[in-house]
Protein backbone atom coordinates (compact mmCIF):
# COMPACT_ATOMS: atom_id res chain seq x y z
CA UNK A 1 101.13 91.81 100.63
CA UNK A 2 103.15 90.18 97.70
CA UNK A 3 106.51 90.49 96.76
CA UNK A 4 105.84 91.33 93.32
CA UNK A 5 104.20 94.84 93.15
CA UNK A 6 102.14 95.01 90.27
CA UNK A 7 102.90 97.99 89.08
CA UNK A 8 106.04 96.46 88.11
CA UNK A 9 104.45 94.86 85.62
CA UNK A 10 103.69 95.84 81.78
CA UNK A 11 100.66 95.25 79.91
CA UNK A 12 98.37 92.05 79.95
CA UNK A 13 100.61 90.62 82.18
CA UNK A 14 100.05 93.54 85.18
CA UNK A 15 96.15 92.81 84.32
CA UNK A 16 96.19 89.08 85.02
CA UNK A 17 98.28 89.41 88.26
CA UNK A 18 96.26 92.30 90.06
CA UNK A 19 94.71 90.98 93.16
CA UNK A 20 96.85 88.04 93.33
CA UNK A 21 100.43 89.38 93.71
CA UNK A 22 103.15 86.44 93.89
CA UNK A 23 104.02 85.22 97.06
CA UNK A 24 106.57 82.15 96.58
CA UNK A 25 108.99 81.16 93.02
CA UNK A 26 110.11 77.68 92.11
CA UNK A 27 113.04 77.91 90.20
CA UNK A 28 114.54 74.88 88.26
CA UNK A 29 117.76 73.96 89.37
CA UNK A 30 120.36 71.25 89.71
CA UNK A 31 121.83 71.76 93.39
CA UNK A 32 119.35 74.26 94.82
CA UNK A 33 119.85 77.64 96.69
CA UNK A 34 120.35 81.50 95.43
CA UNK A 35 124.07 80.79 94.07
CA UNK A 36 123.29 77.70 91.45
CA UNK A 37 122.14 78.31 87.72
CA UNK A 38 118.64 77.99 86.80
CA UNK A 39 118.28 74.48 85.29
CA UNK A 40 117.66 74.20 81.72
CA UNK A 41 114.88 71.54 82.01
CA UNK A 42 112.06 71.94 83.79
CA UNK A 43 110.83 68.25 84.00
CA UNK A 44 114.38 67.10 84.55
CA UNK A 45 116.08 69.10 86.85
CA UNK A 46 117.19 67.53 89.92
CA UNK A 47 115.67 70.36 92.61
CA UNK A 48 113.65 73.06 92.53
CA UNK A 49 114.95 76.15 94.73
CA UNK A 50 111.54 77.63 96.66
CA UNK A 51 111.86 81.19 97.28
CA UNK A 52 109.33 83.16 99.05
CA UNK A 53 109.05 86.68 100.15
CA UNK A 54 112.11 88.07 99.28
CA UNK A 55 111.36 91.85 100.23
CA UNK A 56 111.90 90.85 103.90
CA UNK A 57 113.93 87.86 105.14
CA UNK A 58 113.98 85.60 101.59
CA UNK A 59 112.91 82.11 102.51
CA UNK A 60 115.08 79.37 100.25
CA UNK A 61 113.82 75.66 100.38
CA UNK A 62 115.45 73.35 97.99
CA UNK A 63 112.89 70.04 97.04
CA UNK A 64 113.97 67.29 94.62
CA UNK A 65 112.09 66.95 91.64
CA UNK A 66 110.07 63.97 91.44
CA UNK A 67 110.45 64.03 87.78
CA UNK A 68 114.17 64.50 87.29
CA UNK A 69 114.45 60.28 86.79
CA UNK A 70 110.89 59.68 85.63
CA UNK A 71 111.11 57.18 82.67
CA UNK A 72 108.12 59.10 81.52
CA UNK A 73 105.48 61.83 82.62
CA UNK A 74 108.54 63.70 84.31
CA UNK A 75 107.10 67.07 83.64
CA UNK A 76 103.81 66.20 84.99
CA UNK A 77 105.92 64.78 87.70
CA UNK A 78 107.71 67.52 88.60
CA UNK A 79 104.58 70.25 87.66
CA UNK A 80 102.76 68.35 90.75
CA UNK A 81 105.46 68.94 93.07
CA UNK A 82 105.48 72.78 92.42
CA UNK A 83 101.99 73.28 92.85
CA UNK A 84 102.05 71.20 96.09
CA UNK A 85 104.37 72.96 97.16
CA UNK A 86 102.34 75.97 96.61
CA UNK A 87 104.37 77.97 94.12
CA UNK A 88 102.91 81.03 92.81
CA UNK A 89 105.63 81.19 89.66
CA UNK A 90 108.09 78.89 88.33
CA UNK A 91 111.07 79.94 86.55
CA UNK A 92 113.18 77.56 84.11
CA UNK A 93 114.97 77.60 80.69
CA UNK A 94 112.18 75.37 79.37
CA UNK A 95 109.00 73.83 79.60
CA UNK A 96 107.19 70.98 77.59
CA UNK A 97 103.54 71.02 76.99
CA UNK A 98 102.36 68.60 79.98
CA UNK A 99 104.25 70.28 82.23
CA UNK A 100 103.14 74.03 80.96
CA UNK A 101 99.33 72.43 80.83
CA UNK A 102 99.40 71.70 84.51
CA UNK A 103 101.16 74.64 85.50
CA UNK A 104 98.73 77.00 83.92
CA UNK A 105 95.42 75.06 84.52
CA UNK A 106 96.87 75.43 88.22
CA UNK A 107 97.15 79.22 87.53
CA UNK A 108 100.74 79.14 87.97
CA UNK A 109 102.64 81.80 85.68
CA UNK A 110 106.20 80.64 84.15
CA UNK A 111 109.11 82.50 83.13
CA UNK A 112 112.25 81.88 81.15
CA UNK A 113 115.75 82.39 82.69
CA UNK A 114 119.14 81.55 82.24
CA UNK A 115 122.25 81.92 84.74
CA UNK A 116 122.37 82.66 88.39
CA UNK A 117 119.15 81.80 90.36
CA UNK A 118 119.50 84.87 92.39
CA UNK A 119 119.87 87.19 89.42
CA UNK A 120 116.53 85.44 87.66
CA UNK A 121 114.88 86.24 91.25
CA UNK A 122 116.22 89.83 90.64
CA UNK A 123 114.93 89.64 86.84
CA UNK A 124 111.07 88.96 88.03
CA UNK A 125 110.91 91.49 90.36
CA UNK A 126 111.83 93.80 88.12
CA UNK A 127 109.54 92.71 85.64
CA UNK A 128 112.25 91.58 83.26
CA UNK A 129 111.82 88.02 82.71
CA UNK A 130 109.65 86.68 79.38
CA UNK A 131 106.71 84.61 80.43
CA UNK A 132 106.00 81.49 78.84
CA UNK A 133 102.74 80.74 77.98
CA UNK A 134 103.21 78.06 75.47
CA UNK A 135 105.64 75.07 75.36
CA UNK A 136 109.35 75.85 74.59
CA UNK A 137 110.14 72.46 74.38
CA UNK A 138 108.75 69.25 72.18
CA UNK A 139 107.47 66.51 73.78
CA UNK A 140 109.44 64.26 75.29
CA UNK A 141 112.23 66.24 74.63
CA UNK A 142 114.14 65.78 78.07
CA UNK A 143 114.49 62.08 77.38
CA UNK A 144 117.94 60.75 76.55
CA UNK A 145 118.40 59.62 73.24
CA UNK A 146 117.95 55.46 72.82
CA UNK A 147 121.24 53.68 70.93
CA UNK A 148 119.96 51.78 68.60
CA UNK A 149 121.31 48.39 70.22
CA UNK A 150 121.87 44.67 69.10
CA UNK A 151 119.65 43.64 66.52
């Protein structure tokens, strides 16, 4: 049995998670566990805080993110890395479009959160969190900004 009834769910969402209830949340993060912030970046965050089955004993594994010091393709990176890891949901403050394409190809729902990891755990159970289903962020967006140098 999942750990996210569906009948806490409203609308299309409940629809497209009946039958396959959640069983195990990556959340983007820049330490890892229950107490850090959920990372703004998905593609760039330096660990991703694995929760699973939190309506008995919650398990927490903390993975680094392959991603977080890509010089490119750090979403896809990091996307690869949750669904190995066999995530059922990701939550983070943003996703880019590769990231989002793999994620949802790999039937992998995403969420938006900001603050405490533990709270955003809180938020999805209770059916609270906003899912994203198309990119919140541009392209590229979690590279740093290039000086413009010697010319």
């Amino acid at each position: 049995m999942g750990w996210l009834p569906s009948s806490t769910l409203s609308g299309s969402e409940s629809k497209s998670l009946r039958g396959n209830e959640l069983m195990k949340a990556a959340v983007s993060t820049s330490k890892g566990g229950l107490q850090d912030d959920v990372f703004h970046a998905f593609g760039r965050c330096p660990t991703f805080t694995l929760i699973s089955a939190p309506e008995k004993q919650p398990e927490v594994i903390i993975i680094q993110n392959p991603g977080a010091g890509a010089g490119g393709g750090a979403g896809i990176a990091a996307a690869r890395a949750v669904v190995e890891a066999g995530a059922d949901a990701v939550i983070t403050g943003s996703c880019g479009p590769n990231a989002l394409a793999v994620l949802l190809a790999s039937e992998i729902k995403v969420y938006v959160a900001s603050g405490n990891v533990g709270a955003a755990i809180k938020g999805l159970l209770e059916g609270k969190l906003a899912s994203i289903e198309r990119p919140r962020a541009p392209p590229k967006s979690g590279l740093a900004p290039r000086g413009l140098g010697r010319r």
